[in-house]
PDB file of N, CA and C in Angstrom:
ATOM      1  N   UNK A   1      88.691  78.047  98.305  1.00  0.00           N
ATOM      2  CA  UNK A   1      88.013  79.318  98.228  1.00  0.00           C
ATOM      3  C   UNK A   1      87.340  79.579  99.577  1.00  0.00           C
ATOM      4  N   UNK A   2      87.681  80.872 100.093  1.00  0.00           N
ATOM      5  CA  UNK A   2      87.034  81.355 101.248  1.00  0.00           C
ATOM      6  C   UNK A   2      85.657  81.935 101.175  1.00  0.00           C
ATOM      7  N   UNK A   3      84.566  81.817 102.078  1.00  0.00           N
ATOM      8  CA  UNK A   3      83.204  82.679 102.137  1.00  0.00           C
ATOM      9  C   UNK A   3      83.956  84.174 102.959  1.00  0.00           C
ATOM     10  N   UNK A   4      83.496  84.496 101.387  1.00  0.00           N
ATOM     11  CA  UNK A   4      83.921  86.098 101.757  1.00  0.00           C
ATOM     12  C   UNK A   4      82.388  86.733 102.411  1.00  0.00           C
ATOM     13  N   UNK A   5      82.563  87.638 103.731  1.00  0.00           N
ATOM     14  CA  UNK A   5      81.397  88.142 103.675  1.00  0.00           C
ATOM     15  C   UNK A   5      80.049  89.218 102.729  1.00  0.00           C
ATOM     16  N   UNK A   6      79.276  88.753 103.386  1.00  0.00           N
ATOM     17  CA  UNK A   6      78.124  89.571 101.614  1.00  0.00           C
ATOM     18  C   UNK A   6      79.012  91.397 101.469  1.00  0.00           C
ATOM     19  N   UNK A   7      79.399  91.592  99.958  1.00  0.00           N
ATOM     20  CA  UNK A   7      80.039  92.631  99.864  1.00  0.00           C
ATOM     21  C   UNK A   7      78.299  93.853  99.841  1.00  0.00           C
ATOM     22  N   UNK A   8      79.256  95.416 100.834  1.00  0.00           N
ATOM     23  CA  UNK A   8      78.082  96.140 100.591  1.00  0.00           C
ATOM     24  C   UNK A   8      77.857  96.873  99.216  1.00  0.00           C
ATOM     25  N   UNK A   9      76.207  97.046  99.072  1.00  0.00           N
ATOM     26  CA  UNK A   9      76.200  97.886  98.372  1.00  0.00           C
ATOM     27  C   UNK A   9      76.122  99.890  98.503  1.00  0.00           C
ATOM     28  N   UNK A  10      75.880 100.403  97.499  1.00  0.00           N
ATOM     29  CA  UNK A  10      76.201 101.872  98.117  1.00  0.00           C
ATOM     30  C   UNK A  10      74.945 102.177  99.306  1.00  0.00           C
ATOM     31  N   UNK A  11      73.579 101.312  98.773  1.00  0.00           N
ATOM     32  CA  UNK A  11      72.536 101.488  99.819  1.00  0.00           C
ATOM     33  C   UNK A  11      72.823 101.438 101.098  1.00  0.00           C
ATOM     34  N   UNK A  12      73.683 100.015 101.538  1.00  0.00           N
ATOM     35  CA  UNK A  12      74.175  99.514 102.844  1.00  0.00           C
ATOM     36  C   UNK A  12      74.815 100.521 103.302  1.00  0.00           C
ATOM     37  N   UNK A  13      75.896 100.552 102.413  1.00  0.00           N
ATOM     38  CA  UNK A  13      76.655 102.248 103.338  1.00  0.00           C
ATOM     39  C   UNK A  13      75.789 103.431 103.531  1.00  0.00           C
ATOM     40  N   UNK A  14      75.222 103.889 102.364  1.00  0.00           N
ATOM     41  CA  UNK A  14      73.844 104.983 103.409  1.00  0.00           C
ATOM     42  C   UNK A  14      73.068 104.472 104.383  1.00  0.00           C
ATOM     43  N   UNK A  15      72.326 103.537 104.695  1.00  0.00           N
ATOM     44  CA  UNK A  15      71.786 103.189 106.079  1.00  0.00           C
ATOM     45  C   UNK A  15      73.349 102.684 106.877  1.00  0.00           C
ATOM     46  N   UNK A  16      74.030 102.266 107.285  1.00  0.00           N
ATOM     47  CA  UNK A  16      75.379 102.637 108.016  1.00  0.00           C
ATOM     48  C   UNK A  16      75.769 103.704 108.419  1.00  0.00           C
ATOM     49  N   UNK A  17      75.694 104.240 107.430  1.00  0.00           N
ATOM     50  CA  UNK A  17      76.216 105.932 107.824  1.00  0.00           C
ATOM     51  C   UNK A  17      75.558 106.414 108.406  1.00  0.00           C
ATOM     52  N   UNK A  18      73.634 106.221 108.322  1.00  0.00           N
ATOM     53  CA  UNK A  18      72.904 107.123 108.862  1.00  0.00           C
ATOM     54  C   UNK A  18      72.687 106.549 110.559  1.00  0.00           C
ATOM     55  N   UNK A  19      73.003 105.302 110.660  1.00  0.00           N
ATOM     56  CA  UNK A  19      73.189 104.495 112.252  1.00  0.00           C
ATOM     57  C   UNK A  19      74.152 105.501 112.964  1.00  0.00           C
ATOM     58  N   UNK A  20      75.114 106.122 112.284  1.00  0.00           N
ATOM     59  CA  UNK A  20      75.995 106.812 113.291  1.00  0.00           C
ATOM     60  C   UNK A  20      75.917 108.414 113.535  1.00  0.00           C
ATOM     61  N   UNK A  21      76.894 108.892 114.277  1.00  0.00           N
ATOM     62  CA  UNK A  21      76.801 110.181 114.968  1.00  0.00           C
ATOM     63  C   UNK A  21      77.472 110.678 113.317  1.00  0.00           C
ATOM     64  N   UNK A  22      77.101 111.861 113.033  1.00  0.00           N
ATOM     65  CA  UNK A  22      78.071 112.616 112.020  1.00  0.00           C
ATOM     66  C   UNK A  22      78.782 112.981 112.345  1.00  0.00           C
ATOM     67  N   UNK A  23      79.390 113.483 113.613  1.00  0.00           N
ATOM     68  CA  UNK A  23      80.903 114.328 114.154  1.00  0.00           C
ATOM     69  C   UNK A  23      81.957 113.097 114.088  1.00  0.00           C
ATOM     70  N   UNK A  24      81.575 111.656 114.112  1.00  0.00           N
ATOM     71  CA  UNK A  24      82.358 110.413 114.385  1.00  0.00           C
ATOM     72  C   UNK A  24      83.495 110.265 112.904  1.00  0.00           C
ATOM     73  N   UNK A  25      84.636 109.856 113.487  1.00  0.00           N
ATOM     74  CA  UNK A  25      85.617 109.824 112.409  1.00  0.00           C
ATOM     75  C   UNK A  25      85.146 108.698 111.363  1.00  0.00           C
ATOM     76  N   UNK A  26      85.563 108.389 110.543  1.00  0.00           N
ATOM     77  CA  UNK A  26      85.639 107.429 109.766  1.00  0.00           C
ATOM     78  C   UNK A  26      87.034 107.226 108.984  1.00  0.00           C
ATOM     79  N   UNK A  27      87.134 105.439 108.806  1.00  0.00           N
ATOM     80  CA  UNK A  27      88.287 105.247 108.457  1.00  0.00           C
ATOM     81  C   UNK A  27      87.963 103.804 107.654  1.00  0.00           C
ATOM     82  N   UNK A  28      89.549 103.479 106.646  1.00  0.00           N
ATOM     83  CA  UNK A  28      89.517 102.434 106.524  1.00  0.00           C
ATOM     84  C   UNK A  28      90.353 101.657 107.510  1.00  0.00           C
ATOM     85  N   UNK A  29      89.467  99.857 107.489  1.00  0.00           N
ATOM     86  CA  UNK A  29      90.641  99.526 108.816  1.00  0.00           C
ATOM     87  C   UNK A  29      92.143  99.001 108.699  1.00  0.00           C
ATOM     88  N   UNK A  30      92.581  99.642 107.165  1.00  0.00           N
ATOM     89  CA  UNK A  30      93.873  98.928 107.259  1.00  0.00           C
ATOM     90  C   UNK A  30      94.925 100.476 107.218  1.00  0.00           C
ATOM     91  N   UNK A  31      95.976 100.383 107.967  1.00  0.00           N
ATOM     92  CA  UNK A  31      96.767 101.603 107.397  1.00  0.00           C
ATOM     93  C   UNK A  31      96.634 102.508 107.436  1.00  0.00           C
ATOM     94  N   UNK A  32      95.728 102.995 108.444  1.00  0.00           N
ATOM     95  CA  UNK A  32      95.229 104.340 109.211  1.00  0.00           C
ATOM     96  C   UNK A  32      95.179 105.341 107.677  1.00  0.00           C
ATOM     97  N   UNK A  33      94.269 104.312 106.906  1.00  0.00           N
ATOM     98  CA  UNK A  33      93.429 104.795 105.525  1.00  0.00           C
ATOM     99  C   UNK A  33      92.546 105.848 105.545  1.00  0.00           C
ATOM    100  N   UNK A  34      92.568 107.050 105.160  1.00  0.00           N
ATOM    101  CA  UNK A  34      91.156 107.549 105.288  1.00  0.00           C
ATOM    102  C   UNK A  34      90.126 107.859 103.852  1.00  0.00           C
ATOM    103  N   UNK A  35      88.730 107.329 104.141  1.00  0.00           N
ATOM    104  CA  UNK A  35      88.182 107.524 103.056  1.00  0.00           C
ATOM    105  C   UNK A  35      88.483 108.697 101.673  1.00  0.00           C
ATOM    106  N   UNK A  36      88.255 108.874 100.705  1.00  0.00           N
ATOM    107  CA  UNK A  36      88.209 109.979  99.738  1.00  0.00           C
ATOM    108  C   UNK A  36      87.398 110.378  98.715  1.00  0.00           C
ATOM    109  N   UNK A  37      87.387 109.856  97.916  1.00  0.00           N
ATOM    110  CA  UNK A  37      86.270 110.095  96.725  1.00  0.00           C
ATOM    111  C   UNK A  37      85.521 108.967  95.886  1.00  0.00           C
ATOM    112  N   UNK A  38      84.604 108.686  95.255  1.00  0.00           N
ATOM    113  CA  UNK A  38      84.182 107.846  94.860  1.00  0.00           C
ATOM    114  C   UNK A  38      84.626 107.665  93.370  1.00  0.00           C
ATOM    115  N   UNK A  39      84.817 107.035  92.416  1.00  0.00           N
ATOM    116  CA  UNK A  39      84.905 106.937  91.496  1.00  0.00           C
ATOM    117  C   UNK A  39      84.699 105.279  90.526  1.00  0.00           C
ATOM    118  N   UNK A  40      84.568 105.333  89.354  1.00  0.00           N
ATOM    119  CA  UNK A  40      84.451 103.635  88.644  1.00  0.00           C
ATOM    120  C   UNK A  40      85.340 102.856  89.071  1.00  0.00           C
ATOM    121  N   UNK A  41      84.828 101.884  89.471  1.00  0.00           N
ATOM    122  CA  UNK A  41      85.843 100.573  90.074  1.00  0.00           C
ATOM    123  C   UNK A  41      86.700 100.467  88.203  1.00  0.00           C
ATOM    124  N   UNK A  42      87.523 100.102  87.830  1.00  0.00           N
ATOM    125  CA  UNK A  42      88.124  99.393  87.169  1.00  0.00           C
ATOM    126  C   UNK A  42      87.639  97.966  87.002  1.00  0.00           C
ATOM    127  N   UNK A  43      87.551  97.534  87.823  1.00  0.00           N
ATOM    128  CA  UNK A  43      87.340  95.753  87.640  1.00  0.00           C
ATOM    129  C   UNK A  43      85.976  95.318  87.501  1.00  0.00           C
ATOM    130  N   UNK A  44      84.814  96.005  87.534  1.00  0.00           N
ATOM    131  CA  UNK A  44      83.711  95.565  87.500  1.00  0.00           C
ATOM    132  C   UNK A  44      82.782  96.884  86.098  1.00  0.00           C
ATOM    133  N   UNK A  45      82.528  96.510  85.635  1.00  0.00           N
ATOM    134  CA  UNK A  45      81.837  97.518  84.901  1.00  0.00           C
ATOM    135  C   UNK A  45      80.922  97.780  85.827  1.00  0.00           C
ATOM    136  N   UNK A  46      80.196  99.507  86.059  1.00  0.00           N
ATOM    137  CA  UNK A  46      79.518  99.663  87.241  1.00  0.00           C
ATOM    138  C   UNK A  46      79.266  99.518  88.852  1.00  0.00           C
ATOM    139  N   UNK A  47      80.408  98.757  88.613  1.00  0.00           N
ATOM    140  CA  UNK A  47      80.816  98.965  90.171  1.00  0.00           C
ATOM    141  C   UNK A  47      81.745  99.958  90.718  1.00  0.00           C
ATOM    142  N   UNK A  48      81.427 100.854  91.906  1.00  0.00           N
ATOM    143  CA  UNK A  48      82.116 101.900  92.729  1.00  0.00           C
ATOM    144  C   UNK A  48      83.016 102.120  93.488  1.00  0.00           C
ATOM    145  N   UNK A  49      83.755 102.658  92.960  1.00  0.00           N
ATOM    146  CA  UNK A  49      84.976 102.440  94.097  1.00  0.00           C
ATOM    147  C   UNK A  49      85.369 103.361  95.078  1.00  0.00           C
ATOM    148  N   UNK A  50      85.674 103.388  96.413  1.00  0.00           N
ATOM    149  CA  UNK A  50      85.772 104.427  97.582  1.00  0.00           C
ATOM    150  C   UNK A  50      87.668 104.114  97.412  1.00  0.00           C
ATOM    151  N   UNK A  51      88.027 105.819  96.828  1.00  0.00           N
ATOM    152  CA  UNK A  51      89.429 105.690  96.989  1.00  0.00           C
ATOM    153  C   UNK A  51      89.655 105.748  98.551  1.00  0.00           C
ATOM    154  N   UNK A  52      91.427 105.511  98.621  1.00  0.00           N
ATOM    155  CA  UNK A  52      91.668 105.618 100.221  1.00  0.00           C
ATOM    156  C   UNK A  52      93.238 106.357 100.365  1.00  0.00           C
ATOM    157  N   UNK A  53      93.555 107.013 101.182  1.00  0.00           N
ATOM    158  CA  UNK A  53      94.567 107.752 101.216  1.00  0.00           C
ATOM    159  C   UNK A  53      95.135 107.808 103.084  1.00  0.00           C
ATOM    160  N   UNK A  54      96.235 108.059 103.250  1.00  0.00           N
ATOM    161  CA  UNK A  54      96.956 107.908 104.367  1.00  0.00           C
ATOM    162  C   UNK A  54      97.412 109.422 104.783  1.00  0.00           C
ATOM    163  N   UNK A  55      97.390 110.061 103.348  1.00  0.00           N
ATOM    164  CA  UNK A  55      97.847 111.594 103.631  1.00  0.00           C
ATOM    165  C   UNK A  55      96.518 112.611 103.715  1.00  0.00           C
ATOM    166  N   UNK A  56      95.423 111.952 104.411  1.00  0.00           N
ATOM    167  CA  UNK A  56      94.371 112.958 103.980  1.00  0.00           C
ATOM    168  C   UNK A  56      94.070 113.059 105.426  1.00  0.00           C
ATOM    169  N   UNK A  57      93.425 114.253 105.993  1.00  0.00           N
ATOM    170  CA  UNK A  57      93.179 114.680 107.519  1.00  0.00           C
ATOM    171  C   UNK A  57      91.765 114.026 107.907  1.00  0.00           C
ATOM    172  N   UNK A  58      91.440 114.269 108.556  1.00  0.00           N
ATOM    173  CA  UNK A  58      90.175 113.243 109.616  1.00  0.00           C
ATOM    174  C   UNK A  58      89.118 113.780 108.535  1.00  0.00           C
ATOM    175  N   UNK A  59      88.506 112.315 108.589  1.00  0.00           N
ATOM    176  CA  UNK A  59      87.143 112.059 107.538  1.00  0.00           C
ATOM    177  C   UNK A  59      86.177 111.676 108.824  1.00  0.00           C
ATOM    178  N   UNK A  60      84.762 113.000 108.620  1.00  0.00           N
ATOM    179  CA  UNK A  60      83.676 112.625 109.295  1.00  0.00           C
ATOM    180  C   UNK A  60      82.428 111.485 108.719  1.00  0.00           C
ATOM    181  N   UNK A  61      82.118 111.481 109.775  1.00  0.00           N
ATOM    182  CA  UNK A  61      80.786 110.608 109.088  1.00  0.00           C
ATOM    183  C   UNK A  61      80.086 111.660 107.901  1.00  0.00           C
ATOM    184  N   UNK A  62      79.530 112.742 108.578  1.00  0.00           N
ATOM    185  CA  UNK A  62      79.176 113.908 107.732  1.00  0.00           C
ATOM    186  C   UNK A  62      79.632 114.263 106.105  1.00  0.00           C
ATOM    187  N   UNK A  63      81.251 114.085 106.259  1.00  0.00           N
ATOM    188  CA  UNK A  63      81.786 114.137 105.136  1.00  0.00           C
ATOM    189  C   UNK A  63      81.300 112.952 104.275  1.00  0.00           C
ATOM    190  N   UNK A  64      81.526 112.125 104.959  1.00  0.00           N
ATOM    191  CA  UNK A  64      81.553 110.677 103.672  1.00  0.00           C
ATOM    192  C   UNK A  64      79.833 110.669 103.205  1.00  0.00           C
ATOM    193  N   UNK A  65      78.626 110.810 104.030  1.00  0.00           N
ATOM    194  CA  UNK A  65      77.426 111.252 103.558  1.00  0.00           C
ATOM    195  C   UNK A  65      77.443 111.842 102.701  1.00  0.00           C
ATOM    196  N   UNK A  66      77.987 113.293 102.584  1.00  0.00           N
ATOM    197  CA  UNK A  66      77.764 113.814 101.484  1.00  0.00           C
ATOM    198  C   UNK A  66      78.597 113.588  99.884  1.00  0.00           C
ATOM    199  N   UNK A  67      79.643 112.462 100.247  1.00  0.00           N
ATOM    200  CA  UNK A  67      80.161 112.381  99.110  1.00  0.00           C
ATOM    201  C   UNK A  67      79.249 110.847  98.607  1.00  0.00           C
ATOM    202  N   UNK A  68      78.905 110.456  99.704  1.00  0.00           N
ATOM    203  CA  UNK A  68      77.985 109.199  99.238  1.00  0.00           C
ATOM    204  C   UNK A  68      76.839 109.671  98.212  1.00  0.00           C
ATOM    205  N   UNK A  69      76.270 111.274  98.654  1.00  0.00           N
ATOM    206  CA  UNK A  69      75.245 111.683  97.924  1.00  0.00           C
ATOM    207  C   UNK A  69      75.468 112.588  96.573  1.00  0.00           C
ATOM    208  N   UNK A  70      76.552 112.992  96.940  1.00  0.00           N
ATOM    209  CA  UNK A  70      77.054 113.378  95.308  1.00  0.00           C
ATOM    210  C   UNK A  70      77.135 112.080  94.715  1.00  0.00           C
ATOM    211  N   UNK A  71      77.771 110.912  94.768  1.00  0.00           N
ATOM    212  CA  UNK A  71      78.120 109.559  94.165  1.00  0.00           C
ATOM    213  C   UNK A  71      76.677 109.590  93.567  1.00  0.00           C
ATOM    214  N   UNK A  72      75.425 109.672  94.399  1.00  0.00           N
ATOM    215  CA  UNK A  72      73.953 109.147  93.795  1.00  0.00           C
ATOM    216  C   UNK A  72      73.777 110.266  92.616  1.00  0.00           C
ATOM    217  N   UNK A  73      74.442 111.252  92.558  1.00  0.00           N
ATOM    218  CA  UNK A  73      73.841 111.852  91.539  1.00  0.00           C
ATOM    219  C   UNK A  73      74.932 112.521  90.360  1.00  0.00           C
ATOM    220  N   UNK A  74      75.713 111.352  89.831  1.00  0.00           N
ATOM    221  CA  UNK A  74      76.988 111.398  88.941  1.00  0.00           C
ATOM    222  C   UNK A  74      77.017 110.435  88.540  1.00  0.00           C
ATOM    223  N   UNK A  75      77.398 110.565  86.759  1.00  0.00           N
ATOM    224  CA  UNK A  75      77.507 109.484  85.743  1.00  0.00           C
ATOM    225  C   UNK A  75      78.674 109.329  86.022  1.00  0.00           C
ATOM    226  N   UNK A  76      79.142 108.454  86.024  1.00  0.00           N
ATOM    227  CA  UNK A  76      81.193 107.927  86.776  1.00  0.00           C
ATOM    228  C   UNK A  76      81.294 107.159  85.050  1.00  0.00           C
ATOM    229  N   UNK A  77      82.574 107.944  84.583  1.00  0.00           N
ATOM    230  CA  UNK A  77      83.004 107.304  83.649  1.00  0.00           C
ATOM    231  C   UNK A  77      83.509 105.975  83.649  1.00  0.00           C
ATOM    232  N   UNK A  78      83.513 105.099  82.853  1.00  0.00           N
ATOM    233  CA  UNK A  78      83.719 104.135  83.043  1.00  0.00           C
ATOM    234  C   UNK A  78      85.246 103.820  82.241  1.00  0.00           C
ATOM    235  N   UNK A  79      85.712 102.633  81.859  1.00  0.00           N
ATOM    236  CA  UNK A  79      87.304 102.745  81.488  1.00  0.00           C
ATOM    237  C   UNK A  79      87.233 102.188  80.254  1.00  0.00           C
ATOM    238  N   UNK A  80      86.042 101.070  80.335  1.00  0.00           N
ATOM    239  CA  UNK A  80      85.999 100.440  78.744  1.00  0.00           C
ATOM    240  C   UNK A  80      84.533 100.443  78.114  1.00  0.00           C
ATOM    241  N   UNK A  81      83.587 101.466  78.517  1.00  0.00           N
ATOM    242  CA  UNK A  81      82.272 101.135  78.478  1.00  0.00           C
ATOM    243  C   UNK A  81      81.601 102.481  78.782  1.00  0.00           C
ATOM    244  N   UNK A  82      80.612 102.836  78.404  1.00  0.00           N
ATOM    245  CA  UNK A  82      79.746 104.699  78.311  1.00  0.00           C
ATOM    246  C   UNK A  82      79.779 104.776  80.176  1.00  0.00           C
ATOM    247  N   UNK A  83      79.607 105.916  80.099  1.00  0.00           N
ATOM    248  CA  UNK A  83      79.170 106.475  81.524  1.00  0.00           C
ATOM    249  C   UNK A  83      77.988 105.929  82.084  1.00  0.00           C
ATOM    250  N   UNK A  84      78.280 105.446  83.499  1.00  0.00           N
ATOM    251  CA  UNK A  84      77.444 104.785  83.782  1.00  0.00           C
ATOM    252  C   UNK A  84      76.583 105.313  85.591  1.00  0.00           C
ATOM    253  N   UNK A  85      75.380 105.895  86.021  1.00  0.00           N
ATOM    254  CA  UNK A  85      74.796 106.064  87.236  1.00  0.00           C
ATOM    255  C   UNK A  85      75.006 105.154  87.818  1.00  0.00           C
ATOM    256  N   UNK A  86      75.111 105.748  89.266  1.00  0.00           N
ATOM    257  CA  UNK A  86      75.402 104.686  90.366  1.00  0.00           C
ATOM    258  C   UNK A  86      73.906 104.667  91.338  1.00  0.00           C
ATOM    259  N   UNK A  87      73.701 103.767  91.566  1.00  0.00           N
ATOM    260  CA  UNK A  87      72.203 103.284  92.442  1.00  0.00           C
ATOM    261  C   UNK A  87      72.442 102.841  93.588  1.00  0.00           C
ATOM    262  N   UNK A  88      71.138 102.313  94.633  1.00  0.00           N
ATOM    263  CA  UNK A  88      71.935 101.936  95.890  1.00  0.00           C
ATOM    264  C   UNK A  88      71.958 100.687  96.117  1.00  0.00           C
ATOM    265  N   UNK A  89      71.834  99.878  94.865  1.00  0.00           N
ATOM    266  CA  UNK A  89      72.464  98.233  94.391  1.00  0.00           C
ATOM    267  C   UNK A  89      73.306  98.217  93.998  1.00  0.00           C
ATOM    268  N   UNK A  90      74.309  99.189  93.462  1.00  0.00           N
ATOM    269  CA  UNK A  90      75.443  99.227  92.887  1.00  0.00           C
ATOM    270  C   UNK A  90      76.559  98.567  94.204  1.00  0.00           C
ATOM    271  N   UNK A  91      77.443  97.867  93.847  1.00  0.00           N
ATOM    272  CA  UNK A  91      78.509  97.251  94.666  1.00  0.00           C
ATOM    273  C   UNK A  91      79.475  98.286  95.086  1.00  0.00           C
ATOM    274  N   UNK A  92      80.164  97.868  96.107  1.00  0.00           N
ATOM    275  CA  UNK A  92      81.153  98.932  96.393  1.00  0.00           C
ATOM    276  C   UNK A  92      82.685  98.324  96.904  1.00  0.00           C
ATOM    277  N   UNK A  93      83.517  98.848  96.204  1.00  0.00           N
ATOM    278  CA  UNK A  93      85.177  98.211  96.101  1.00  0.00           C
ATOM    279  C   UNK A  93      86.095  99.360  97.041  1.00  0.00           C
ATOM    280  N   UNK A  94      86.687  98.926  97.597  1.00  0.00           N
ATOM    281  CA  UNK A  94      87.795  99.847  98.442  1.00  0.00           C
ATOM    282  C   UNK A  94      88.821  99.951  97.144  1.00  0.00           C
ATOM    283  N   UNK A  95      89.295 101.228  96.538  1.00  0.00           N
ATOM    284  CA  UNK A  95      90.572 101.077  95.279  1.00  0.00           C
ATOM    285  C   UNK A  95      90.562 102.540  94.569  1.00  0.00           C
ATOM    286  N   UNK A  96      91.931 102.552  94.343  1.00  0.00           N
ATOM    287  CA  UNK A  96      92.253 104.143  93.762  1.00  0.00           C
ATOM    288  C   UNK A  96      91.806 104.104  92.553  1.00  0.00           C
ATOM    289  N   UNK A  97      91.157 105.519  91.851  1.00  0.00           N
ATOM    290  CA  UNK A  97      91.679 105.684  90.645  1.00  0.00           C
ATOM    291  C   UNK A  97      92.273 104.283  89.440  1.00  0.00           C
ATOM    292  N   UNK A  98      92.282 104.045  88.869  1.00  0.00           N
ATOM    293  CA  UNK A  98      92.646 103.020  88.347  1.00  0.00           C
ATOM    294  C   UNK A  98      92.977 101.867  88.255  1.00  0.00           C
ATOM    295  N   UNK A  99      92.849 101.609  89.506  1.00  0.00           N
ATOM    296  CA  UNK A  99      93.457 100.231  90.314  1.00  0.00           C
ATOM    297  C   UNK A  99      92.025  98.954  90.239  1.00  0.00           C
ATOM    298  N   UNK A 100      92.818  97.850  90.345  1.00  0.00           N
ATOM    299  CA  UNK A 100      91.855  96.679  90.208  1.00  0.00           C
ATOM    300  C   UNK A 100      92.523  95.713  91.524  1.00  0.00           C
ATOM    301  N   UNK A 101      91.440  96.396  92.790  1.00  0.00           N
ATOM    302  CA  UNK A 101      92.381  96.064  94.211  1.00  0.00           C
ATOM    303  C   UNK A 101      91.658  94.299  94.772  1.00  0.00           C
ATOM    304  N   UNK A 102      90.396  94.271  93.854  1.00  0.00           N
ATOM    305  CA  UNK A 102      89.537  93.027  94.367  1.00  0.00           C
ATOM    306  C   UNK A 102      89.038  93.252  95.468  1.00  0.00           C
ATOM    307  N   UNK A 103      89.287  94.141  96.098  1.00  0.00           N
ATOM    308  CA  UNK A 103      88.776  94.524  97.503  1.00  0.00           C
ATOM    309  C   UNK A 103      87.413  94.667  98.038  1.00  0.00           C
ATOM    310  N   UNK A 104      86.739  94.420  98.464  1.00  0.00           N
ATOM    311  CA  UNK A 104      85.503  94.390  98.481  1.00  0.00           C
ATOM    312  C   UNK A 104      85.413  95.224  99.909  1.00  0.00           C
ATOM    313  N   UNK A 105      84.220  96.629  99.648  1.00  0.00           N
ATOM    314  CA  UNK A 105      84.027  97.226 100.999  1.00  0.00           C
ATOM    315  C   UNK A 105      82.487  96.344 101.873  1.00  0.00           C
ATOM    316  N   UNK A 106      82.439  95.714 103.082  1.00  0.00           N
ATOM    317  CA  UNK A 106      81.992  94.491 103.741  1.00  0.00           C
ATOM    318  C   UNK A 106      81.040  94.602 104.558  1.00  0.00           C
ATOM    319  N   UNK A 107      81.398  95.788 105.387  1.00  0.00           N
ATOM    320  CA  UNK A 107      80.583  96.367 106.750  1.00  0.00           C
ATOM    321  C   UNK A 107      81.365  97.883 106.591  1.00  0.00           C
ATOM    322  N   UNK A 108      80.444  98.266 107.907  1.00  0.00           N
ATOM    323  CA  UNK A 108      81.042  99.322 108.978  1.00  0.00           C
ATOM    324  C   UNK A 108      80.846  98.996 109.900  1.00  0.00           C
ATOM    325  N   UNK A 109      81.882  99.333 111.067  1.00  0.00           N
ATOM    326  CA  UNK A 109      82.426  98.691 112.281  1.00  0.00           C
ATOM    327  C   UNK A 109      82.254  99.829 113.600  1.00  0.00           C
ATOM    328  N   UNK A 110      81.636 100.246 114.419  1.00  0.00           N
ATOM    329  CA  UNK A 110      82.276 101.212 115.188  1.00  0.00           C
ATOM    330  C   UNK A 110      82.927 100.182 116.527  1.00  0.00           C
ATOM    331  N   UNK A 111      84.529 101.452 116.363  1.00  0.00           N
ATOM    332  CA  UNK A 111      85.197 101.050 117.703  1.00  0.00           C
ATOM    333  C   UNK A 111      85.819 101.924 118.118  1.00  0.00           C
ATOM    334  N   UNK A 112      85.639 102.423 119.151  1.00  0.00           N
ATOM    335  CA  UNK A 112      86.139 103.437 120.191  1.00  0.00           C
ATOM    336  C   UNK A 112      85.101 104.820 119.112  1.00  0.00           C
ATOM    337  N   UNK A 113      85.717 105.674 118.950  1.00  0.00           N
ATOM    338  CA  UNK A 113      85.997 107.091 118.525  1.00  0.00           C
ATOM    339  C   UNK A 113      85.292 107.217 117.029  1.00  0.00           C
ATOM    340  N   UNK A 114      86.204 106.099 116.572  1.00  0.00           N
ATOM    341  CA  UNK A 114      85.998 105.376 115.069  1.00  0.00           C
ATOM    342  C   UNK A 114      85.529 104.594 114.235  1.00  0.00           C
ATOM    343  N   UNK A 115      84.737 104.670 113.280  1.00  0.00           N
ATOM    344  CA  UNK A 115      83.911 104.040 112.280  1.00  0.00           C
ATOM    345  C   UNK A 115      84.633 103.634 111.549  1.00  0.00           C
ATOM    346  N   UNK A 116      84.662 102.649 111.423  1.00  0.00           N
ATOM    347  CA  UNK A 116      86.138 101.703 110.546  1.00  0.00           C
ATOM    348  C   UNK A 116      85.181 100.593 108.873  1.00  0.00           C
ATOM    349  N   UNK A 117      85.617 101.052 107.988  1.00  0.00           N
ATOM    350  CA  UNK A 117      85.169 100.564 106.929  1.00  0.00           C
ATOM    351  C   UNK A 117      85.904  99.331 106.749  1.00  0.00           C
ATOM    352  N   UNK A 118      85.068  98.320 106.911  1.00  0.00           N
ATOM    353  CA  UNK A 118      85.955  96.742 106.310  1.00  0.00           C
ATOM    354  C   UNK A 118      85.407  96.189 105.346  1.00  0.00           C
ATOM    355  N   UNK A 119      86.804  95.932 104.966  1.00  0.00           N
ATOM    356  CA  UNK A 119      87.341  95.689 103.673  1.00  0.00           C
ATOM    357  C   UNK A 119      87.249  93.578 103.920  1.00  0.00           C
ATOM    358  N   UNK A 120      87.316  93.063 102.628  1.00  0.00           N
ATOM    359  CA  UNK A 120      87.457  91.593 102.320  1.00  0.00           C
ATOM    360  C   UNK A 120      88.120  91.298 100.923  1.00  0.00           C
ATOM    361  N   UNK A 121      88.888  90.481 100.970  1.00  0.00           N
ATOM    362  CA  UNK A 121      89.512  90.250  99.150  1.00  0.00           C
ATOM    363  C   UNK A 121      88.637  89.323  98.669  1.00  0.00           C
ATOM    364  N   UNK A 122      88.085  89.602  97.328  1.00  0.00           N
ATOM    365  CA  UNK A 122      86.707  89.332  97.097  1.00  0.00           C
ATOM    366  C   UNK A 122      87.740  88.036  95.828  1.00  0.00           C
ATOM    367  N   UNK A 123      87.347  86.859  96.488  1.00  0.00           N
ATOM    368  CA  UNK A 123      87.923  85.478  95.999  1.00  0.00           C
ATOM    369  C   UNK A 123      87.410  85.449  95.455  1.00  0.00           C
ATOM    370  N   UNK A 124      87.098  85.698  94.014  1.00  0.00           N
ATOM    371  CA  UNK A 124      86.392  84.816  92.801  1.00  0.00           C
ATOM    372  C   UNK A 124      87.127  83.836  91.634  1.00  0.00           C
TER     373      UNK A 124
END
């Protein structure tokens, strides 16, 4: 078993986000991913998941703020369990819609241009 690094929570990504410029792109770092919407992880009851898409056009810092702040104020259905609020202890998973990716979102990274969201496969 590997030491995966400490996975963030949604708090971590709002102070992250707020470290950077808002005009700055953001991305995930695999697969020229770009962030999308938040929704219930699948694999964790209450845990959040940041979908990711390849066909979606440039994601600002700006953008992902404000979907971080809609996230704070939405009951996210859950798949086997009541609707559940998200807080800024709540964990946060890189994974679509329905998917159970283990992915754990880790840091934010800036390099060059780009704010790069990393990801870790969360070994349990």
């Amino acid at each position: 078993m590997s030491d995966m690094p400490r996975q963030m929570t949604l708090g971590d990504l709002i102070d992250a986000l707020g470290r950077l410029t808002p005009d700055r792109m953001v991305a995930f770092e695999f697969g020229g991913c770009k962030p999308t919407e938040f929704e219930s992880y699948r694999g964790e009851h209450g845990g959040l998941a940041l979908g990711f898409s390849d066909r979606t056009g440039a994601v600002l810092v700006s953008d992902l703020v404000s979907r971080v702040m809609d996230a704070l104020e939405t009951k996210f259905e859950n798949w086997d369990a009541p609707a559940h609020p998200v807080t800024r202890d709540t964990l946060l998973w890189a994974a679509n819609p329905g998917c159970i990716s283990e992915t754990a979102i880790v840091d934010v990274r800036e390099r060059g241009a780009i704010a790069y969201i990393v990801t870790a496969f969360a070994d349990t």
